[in-house]
C-alpha atoms as a PDB file:
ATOM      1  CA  UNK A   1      -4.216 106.318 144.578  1.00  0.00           C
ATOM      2  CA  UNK A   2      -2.359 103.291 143.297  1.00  0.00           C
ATOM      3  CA  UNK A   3      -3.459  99.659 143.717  1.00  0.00           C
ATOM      4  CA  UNK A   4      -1.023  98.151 142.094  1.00  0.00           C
ATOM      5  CA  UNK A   5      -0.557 100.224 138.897  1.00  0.00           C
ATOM      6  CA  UNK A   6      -4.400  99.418 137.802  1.00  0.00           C
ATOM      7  CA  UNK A   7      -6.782 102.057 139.501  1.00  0.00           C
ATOM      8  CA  UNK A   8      -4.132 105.342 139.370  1.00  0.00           C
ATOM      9  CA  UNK A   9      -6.706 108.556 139.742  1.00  0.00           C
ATOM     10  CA  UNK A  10      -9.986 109.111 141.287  1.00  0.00           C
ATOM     11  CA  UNK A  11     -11.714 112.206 141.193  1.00  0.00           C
ATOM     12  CA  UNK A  12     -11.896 114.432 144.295  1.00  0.00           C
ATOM     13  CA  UNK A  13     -15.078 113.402 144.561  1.00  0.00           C
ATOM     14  CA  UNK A  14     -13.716 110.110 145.091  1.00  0.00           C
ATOM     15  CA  UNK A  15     -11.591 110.771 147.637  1.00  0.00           C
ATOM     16  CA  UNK A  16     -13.475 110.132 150.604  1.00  0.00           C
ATOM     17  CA  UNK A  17     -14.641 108.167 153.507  1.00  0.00           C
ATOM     18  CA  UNK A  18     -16.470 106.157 150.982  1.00  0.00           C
ATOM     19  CA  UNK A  19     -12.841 105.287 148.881  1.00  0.00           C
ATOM     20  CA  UNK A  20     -11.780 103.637 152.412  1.00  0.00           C
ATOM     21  CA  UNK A  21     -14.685 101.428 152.202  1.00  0.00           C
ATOM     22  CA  UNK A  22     -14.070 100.719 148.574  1.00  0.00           C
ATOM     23  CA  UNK A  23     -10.535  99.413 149.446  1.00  0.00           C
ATOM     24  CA  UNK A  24     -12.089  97.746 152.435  1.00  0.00           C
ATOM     25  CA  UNK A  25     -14.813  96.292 149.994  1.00  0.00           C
ATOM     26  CA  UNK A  26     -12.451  95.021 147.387  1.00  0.00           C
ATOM     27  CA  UNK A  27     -10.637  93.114 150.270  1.00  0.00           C
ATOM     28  CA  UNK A  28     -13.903  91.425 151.426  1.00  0.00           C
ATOM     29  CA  UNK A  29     -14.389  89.804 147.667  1.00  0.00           C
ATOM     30  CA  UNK A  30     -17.345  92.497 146.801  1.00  0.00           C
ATOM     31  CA  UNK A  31     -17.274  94.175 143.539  1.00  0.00           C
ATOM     32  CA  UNK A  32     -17.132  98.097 143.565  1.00  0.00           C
ATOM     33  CA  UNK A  33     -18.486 100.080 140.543  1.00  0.00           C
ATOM     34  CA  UNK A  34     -15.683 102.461 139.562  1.00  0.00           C
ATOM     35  CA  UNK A  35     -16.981 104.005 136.115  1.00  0.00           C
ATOM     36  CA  UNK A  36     -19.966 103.796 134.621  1.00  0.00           C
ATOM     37  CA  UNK A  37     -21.574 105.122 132.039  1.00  0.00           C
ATOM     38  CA  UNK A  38     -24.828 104.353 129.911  1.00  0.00           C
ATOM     39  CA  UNK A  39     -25.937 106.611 126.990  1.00  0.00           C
ATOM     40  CA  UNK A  40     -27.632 105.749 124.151  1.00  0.00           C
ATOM     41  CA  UNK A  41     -25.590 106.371 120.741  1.00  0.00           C
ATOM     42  CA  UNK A  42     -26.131 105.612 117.480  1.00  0.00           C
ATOM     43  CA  UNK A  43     -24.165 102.544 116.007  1.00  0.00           C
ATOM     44  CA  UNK A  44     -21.757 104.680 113.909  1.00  0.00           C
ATOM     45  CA  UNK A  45     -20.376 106.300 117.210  1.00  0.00           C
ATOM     46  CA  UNK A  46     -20.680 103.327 119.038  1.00  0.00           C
ATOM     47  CA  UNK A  47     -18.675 101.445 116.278  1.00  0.00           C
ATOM     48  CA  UNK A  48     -16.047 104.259 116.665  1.00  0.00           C
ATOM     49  CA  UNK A  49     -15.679 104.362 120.326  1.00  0.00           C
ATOM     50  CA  UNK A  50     -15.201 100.910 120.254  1.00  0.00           C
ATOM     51  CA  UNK A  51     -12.438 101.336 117.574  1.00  0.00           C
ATOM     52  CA  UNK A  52     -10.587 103.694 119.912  1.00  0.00           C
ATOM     53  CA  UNK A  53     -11.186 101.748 123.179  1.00  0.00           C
ATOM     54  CA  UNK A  54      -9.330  98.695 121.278  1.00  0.00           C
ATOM     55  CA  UNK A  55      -6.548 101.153 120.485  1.00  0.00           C
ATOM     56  CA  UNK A  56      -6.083 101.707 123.872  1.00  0.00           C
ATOM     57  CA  UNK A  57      -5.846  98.311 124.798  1.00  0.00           C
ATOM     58  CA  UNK A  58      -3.443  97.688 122.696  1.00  0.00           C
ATOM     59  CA  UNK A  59      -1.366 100.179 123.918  1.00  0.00           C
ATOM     60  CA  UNK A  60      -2.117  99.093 127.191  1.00  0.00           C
ATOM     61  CA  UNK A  61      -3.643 102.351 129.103  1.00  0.00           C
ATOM     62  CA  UNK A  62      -6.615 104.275 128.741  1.00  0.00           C
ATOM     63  CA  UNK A  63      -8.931 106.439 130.857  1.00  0.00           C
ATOM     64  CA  UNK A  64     -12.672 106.736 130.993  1.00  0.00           C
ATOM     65  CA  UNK A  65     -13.718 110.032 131.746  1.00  0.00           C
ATOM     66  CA  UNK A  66     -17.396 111.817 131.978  1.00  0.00           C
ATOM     67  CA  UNK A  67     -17.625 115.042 133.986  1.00  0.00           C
ATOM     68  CA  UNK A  68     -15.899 115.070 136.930  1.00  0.00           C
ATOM     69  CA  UNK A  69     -15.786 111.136 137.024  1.00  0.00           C
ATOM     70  CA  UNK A  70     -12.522 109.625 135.908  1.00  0.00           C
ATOM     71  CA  UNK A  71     -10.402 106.555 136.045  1.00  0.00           C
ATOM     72  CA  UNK A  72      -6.958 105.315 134.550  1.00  0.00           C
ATOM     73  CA  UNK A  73      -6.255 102.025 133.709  1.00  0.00           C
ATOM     74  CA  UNK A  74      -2.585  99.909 132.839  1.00  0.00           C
ATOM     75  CA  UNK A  75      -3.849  96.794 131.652  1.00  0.00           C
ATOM     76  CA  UNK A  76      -1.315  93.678 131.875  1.00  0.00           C
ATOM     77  CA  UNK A  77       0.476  92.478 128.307  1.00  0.00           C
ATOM     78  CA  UNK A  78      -3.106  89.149 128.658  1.00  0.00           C
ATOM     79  CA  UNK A  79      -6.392  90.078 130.092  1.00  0.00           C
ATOM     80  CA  UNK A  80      -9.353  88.134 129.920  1.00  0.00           C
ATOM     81  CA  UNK A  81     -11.938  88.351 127.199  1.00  0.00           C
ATOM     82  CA  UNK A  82     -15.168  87.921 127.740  1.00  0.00           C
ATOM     83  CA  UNK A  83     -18.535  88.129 125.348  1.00  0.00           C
ATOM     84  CA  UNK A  84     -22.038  87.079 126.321  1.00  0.00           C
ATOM     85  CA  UNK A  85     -25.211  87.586 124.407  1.00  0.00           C
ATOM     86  CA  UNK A  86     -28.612  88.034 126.280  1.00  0.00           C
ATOM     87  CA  UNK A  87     -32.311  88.287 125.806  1.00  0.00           C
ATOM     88  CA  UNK A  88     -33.862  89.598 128.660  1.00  0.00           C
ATOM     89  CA  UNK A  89     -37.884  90.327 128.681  1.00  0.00           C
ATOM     90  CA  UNK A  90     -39.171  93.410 129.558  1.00  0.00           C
ATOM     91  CA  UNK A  91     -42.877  93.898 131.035  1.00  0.00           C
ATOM     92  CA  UNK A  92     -43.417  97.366 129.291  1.00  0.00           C
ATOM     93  CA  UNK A  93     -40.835  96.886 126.482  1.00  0.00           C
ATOM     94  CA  UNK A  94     -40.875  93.363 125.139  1.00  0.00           C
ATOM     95  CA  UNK A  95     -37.387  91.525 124.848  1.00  0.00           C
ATOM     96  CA  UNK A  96     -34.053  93.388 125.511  1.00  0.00           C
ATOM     97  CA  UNK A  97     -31.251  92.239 123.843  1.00  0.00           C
ATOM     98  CA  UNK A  98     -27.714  92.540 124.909  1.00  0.00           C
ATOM     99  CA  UNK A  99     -24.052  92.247 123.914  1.00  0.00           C
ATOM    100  CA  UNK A 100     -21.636  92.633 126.373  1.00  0.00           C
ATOM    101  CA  UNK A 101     -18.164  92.768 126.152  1.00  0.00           C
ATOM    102  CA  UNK A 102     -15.549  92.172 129.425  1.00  0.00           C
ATOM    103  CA  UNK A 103     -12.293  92.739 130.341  1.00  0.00           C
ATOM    104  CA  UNK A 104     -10.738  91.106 133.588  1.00  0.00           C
ATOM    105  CA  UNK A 105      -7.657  91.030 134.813  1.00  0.00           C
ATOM    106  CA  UNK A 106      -5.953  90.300 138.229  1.00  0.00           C
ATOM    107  CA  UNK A 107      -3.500  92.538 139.835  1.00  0.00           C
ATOM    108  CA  UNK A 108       0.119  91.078 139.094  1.00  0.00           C
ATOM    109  CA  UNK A 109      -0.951  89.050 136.338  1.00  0.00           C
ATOM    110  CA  UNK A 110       2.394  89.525 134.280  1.00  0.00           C
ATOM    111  CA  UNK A 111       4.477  89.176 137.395  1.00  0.00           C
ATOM    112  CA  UNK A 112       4.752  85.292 137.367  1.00  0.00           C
ATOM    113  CA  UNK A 113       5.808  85.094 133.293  1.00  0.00           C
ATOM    114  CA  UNK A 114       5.116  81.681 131.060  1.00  0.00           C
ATOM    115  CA  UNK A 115       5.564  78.514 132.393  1.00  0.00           C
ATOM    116  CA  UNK A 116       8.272  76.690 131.677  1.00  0.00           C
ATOM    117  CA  UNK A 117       9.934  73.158 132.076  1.00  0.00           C
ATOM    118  CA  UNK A 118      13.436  72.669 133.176  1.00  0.00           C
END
């Protein structure tokens, strides 16, 4: 499936009743969880996965993949960066902290070019 060149393959597990109500979702404003993935790593391989995830947004493709779950994604030449740092207290655990790091983009986003004055 193509929306634009940004979401190119779902798995055939994807492709379902439920995918219709994804694309009917993602006209309604809602956000739809594609990928996701949580695993806990130590911060060697986290510091390399990281180093090969910014490789491939440089290049300006990658794919997440784990099991049978798997998207592509083009990413336009400027996406939005986003960082946020959180403490969030646990009742069992104490205080969670977080870093998270976001990419966003619109579809189109290189179609309109720099502005310019004439």
């Amino acid at each position: 499936m193509d929306m634009n060149g940004i979401f190119c393959y779902y798995s055939a597990k994807s492709l379902s009743k439920k995918t219709v109500n994804k694309y009917e979702d993602i006209t309604m404003g809602r956000d739809i969880e594609l990928f996701k993935s949580k695993e806990r790593k130590g911060r060697q391989e986290v510091a390399e996965f990281l180093r090969q995830l910014a490789d491939k947004v440089a290049a300006g493709s990658l794919v997440l993949k784990q099991g049978q779950d798997e998207v592509n994604l083009v990413l336009p030449e400027n996406v939005i960066l986003e960082v946020e740092v959180e403490d969030v207290q646990k009742r069992k655990k104490g205080v969670q902290h977080k870093l998270e790091i976001e990419l966003k983009w619109y579809d189109n986003d290189d179609a309109g070019g720099p502005l310019e004055l004439e």
